[in-house]
C-alpha atoms as a PDB file:
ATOM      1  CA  UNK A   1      10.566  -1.339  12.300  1.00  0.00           C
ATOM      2  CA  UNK A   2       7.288  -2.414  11.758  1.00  0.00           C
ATOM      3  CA  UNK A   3       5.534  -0.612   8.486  1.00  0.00           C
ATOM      4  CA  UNK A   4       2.536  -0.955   6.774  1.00  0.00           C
ATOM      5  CA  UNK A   5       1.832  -0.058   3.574  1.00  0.00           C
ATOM      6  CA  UNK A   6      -1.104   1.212   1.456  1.00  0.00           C
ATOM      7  CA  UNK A   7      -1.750   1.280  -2.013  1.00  0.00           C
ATOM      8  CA  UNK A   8      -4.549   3.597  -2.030  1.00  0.00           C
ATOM      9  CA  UNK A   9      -7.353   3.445  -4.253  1.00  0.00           C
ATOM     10  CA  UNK A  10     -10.870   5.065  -5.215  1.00  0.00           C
ATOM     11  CA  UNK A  11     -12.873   2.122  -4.471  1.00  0.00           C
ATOM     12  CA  UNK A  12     -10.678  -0.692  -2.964  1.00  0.00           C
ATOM     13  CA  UNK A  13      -6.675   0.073  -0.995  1.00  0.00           C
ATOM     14  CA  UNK A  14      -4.786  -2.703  -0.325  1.00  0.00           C
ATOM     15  CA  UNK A  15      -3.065  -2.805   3.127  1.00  0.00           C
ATOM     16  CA  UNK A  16       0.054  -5.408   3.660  1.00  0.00           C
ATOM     17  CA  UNK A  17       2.740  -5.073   6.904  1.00  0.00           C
ATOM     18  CA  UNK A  18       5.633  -6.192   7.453  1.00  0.00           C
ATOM     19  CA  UNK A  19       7.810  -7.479  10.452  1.00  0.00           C
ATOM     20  CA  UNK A  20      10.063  -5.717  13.144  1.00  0.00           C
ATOM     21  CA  UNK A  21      13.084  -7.064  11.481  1.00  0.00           C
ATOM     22  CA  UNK A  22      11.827  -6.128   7.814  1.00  0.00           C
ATOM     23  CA  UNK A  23      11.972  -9.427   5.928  1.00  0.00           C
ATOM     24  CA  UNK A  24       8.680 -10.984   5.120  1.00  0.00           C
ATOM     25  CA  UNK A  25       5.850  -8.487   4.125  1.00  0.00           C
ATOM     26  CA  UNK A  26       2.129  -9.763   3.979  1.00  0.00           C
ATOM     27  CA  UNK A  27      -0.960  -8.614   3.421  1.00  0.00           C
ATOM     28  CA  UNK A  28      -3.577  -7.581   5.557  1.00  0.00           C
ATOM     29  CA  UNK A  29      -6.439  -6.441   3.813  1.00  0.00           C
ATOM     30  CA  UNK A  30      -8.202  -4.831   0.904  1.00  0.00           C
ATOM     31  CA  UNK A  31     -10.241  -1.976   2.276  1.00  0.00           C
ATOM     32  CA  UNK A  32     -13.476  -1.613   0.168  1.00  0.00           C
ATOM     33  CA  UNK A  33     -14.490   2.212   1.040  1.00  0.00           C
ATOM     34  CA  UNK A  34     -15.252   5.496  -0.982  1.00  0.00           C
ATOM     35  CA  UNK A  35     -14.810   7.782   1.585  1.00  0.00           C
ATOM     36  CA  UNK A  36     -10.905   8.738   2.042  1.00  0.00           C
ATOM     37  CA  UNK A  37     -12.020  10.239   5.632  1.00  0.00           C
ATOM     38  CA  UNK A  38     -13.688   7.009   7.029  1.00  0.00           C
ATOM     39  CA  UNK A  39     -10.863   5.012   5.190  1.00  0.00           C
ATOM     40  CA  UNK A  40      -8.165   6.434   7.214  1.00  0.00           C
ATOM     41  CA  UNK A  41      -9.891   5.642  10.350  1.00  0.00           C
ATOM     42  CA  UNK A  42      -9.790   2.222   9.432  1.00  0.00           C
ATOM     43  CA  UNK A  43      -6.199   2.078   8.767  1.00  0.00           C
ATOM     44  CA  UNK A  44      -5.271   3.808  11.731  1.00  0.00           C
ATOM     45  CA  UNK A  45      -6.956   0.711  13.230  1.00  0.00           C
ATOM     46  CA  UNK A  46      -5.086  -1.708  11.710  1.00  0.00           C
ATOM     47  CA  UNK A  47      -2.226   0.119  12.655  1.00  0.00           C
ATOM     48  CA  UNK A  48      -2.433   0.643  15.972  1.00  0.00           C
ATOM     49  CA  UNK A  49      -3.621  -3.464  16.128  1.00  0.00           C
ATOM     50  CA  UNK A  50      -0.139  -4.218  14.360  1.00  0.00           C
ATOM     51  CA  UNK A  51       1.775  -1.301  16.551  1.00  0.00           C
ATOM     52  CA  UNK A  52       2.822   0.149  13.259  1.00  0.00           C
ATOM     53  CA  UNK A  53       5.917   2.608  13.188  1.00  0.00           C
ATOM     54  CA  UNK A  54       5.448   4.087   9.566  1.00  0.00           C
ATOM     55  CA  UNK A  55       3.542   3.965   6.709  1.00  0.00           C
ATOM     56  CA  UNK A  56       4.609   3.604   3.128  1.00  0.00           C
ATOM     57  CA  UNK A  57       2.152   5.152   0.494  1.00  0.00           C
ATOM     58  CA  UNK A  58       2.142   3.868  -3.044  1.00  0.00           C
ATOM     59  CA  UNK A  59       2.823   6.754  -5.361  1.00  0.00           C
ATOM     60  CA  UNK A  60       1.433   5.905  -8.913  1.00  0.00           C
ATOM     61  CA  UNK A  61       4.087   7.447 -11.492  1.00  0.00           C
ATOM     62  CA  UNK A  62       3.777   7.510 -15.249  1.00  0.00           C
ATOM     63  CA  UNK A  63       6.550   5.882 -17.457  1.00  0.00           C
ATOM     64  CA  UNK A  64       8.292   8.832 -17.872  1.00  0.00           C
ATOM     65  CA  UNK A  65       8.042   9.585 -14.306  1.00  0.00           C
ATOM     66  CA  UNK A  66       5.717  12.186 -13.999  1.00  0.00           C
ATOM     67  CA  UNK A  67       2.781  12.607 -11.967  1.00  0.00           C
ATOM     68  CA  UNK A  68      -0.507  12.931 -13.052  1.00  0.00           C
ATOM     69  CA  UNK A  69      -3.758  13.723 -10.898  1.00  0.00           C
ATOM     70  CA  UNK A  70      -4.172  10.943  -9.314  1.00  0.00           C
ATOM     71  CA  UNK A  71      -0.793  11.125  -7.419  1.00  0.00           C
ATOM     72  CA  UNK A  72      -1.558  14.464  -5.839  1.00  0.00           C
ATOM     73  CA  UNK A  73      -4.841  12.664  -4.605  1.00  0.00           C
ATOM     74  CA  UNK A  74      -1.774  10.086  -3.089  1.00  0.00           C
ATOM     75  CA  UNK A  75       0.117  12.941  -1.763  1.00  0.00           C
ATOM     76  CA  UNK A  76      -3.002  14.216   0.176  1.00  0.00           C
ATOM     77  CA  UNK A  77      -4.013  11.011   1.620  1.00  0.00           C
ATOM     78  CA  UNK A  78      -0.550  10.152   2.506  1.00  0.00           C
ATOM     79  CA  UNK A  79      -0.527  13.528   4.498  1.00  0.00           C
ATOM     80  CA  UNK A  80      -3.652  13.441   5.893  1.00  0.00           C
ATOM     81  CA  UNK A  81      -2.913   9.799   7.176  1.00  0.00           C
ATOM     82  CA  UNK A  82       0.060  10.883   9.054  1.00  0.00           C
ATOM     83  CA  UNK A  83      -1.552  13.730  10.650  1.00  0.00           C
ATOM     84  CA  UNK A  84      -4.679  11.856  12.150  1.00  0.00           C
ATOM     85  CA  UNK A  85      -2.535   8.812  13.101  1.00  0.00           C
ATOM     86  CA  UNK A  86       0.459  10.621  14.548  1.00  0.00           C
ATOM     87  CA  UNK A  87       2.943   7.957  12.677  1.00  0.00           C
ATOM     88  CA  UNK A  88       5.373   8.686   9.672  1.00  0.00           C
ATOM     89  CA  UNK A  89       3.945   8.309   6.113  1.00  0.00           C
ATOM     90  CA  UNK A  90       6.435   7.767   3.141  1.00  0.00           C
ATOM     91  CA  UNK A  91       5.646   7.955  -0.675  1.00  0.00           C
ATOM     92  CA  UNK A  92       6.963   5.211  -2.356  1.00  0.00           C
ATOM     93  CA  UNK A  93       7.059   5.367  -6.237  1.00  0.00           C
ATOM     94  CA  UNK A  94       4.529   2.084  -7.226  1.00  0.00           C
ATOM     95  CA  UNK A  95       4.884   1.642 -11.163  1.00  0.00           C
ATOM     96  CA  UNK A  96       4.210  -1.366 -12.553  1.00  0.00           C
ATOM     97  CA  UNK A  97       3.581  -2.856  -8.932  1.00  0.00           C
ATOM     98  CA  UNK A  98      -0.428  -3.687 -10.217  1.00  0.00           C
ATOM     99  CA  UNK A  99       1.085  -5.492 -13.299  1.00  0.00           C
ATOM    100  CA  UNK A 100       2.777  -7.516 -11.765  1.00  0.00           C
ATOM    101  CA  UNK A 101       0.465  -8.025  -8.531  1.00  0.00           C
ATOM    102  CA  UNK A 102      -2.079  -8.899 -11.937  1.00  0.00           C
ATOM    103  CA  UNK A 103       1.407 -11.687 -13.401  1.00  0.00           C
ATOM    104  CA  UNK A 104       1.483 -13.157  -9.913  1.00  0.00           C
ATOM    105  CA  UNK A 105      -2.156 -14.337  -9.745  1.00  0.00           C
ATOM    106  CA  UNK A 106      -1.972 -15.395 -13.006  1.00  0.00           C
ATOM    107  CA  UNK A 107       0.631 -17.708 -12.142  1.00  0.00           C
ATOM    108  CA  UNK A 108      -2.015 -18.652  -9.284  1.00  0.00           C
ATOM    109  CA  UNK A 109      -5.229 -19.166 -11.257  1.00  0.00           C
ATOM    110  CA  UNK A 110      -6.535 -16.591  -8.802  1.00  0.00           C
ATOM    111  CA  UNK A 111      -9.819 -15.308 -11.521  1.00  0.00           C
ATOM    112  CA  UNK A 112     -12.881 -13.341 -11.062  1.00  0.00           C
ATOM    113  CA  UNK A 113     -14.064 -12.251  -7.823  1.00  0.00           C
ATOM    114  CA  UNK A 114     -11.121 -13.890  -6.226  1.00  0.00           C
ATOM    115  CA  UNK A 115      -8.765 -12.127  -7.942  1.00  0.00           C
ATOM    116  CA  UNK A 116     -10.553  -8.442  -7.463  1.00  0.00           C
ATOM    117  CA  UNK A 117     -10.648  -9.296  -4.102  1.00  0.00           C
ATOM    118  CA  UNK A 118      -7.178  -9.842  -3.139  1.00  0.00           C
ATOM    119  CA  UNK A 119      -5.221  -7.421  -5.886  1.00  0.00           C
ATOM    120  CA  UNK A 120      -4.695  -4.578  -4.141  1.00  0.00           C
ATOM    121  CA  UNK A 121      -3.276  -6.267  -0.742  1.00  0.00           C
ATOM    122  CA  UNK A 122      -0.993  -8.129  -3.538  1.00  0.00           C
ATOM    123  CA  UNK A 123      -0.264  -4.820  -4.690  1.00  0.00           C
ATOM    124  CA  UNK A 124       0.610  -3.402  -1.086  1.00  0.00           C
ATOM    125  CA  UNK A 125       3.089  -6.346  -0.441  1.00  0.00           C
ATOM    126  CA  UNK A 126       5.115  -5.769  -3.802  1.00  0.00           C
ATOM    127  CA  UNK A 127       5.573  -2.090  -2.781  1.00  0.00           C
ATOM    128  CA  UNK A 128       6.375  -2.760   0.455  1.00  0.00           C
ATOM    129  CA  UNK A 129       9.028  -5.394  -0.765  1.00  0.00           C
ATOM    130  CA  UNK A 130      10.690  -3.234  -2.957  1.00  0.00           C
ATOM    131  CA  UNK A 131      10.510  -0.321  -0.334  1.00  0.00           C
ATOM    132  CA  UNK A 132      12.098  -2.530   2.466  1.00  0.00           C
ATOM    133  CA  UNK A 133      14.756  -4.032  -0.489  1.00  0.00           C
ATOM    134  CA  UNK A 134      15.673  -0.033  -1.416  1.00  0.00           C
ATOM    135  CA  UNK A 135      16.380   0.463   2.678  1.00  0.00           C
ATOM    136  CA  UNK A 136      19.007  -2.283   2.678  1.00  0.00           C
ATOM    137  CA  UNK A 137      22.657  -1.311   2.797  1.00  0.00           C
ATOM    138  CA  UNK A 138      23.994  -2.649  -1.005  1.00  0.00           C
END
């Protein structure tokens, strides 16, 4: 199945897919865009360009698990996605998926403008990994 996920954010969202057969996940792009509205019409885009089957939705968590405000504001964008696209949208818990998104292009050299650029479609393909590693049959 072909999914895309989305680590949704105020300012920039990361978008990464990943192929029919689930292996490899890569990103896409890193949506720059304020308004959640126009945003979604954007992803449905990319979607429908990649034939996407579902959508995975980062869910930021606290340590202790909880959820603060801004995963309600992930709730409602996840279900507003899937009801103007018509395609499946899953929460996926995304904790420490920025850290180490942050680690990885350390261990790049990826700075500055570079790095702001590309951390959120980093981000996208780490919770999309561990999504597609939690659907595999231990």
């Amino acid at each position: 199945m072909i999914i895309m996920s989305v680590d949704y954010g105020d300012v920039r969202t990361g978008v990464a897919v990943c192929d029919k057969n689930e292996i490899l996940a890569s990103p896409v792009t890193v949506i720059t865009e304020k308004d959640a509205d126009v945003l979604i019409e954007k992803i449905i885009c990319l979607a429908n360009e990649r034939n996407v089957q579902m959508f995975v939705v980062g869910l930021p968590k606290n340590m202790d698990g909880s959820e603060g405000f801004r995963a309600q504001a992930c709730r409602e964008f996840s279900e507003k996605l899937s009801e103007k696209s018509g395609i499946p949208a899953e929460l996926y818990d995304e904790r420490l998926t920025t850290v180490s998104a942050h680690n990885a292009l350390n261990m790049t050299n990826t700075r500055g403008k570079k790095r702001k650029a590309v951390v959120d479609a980093v981000s996208a393909v780490m919770i999309l990994e561990d999504y597609m590693a939690s659907r595999k049959p231990r």
